[in-house]
Protein backbone atom coordinates (compact mmCIF):
# COMPACT_ATOMS: atom_id res chain seq x y z
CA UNK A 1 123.62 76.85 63.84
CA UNK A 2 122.26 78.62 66.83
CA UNK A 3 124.57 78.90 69.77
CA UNK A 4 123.53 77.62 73.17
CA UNK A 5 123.80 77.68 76.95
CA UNK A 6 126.32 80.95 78.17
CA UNK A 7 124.72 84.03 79.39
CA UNK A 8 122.31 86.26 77.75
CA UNK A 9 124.24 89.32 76.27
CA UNK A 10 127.17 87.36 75.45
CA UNK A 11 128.47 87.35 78.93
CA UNK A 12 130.88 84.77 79.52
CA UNK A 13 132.08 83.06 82.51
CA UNK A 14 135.11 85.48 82.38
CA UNK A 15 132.85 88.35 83.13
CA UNK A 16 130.89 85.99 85.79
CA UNK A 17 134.05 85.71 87.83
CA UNK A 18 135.03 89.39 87.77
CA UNK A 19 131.68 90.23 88.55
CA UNK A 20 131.69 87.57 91.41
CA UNK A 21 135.35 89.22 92.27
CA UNK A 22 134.26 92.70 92.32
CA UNK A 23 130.71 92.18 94.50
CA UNK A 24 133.69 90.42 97.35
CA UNK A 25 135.69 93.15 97.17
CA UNK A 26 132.39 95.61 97.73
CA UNK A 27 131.21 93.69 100.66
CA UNK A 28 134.09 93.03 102.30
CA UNK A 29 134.26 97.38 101.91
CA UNK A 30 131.21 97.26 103.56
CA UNK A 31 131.93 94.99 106.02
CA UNK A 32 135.23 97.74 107.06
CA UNK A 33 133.13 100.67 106.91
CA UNK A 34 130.40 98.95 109.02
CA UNK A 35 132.80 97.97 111.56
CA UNK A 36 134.30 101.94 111.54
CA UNK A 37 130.99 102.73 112.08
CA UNK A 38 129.81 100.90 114.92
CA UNK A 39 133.64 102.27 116.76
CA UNK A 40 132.41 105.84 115.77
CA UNK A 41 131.59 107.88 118.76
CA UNK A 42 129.01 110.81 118.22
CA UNK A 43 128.40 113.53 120.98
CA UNK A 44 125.29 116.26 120.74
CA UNK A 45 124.83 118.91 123.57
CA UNK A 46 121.50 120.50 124.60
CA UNK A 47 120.82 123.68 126.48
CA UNK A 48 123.58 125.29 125.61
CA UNK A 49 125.95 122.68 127.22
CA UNK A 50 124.86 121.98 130.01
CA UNK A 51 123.69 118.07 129.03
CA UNK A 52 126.24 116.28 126.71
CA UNK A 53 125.60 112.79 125.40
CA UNK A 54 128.05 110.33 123.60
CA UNK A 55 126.60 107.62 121.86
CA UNK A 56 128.18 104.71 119.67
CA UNK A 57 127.97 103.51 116.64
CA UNK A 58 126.03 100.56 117.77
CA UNK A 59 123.74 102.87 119.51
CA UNK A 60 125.01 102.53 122.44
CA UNK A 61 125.29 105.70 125.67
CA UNK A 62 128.70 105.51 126.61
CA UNK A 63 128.43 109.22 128.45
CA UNK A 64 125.93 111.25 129.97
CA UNK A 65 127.11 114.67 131.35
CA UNK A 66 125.24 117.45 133.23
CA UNK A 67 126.60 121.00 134.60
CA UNK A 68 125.26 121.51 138.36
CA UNK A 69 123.26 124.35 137.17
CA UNK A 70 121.12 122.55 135.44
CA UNK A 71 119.69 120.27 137.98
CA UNK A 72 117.29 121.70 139.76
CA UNK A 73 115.30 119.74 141.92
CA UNK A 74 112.04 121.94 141.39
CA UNK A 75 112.38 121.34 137.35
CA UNK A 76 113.32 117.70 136.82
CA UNK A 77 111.01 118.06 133.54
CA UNK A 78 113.33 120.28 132.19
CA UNK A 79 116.49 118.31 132.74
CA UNK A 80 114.28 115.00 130.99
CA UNK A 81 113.98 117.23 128.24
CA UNK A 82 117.61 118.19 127.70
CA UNK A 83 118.27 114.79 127.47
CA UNK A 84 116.25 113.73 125.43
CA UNK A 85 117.23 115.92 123.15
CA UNK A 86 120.74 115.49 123.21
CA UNK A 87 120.12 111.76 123.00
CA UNK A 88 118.26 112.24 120.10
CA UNK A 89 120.33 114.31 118.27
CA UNK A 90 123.54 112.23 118.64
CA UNK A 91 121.62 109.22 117.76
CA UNK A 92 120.49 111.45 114.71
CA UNK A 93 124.34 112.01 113.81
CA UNK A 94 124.73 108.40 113.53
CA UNK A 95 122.18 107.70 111.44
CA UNK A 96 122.81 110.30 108.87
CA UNK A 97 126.76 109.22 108.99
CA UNK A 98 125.34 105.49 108.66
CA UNK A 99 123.85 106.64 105.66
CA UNK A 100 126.30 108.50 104.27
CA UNK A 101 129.03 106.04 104.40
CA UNK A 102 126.82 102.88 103.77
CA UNK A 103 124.79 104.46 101.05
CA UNK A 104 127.43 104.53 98.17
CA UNK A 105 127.34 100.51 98.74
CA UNK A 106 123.46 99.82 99.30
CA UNK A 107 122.71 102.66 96.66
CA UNK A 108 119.81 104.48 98.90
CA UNK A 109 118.63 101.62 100.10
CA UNK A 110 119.01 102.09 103.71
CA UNK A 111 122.13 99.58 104.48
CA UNK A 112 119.49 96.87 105.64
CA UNK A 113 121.56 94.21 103.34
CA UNK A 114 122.55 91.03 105.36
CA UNK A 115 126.31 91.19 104.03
């Protein structure tokens, strides 16, 4: 007689709930790190110093520093420039630590899951 109904592969509600179990356990993981994350501060310099930026994880400014010698009233393209770079670049430090710590639970994916 054939058997019928279960899971293909033999897999038994014993294995559903551990599987159910285990994919809890990951997101509520995720759900930590994410929350780390967003209470990560990330600072970047430009021009040797002169402009420092902090940003959040939420990608959020939360500081914006300039030495006096750097603004100079005849060369306000220059100052732009600086920090725009150093925005950029801390920005770019939380992305690639997003990634890093999101990626083991999204497996390259990009961390876009709703959970």
């Amino acid at each position: 007689m054939a058997k019928r109904g279960g899971f293909p592969g033999g897999m038994g509600m014993g294995n559903m709930n551990q599987l159910m179990k285990q994919a809890q356990r990951m997101q509520k993981q995720m759900e930590k790190t994410q929350k780390e994350l967003e209470e990560s501060v990330y600072e970047a310099t430009a021009g040797g110093g002169v402009v420092k930026v902090q940003v959040s994880g939420k990608q959020e400014i939360l500081s914006l520093s300039l030495a006096e010698e750097v603004v100079d009233p005849d060369d306000i393209e220059m100052l732009e420039d600086l920090i725009i770079v150093a925005v950029n670049d801390a920005l770019q430090q939380m992305a690639d630590d997003k990634e890093e710590k999101l990626g083991k639970f999204t497996g390259g994916m990009g961390g876009g899951l709703p959970f």
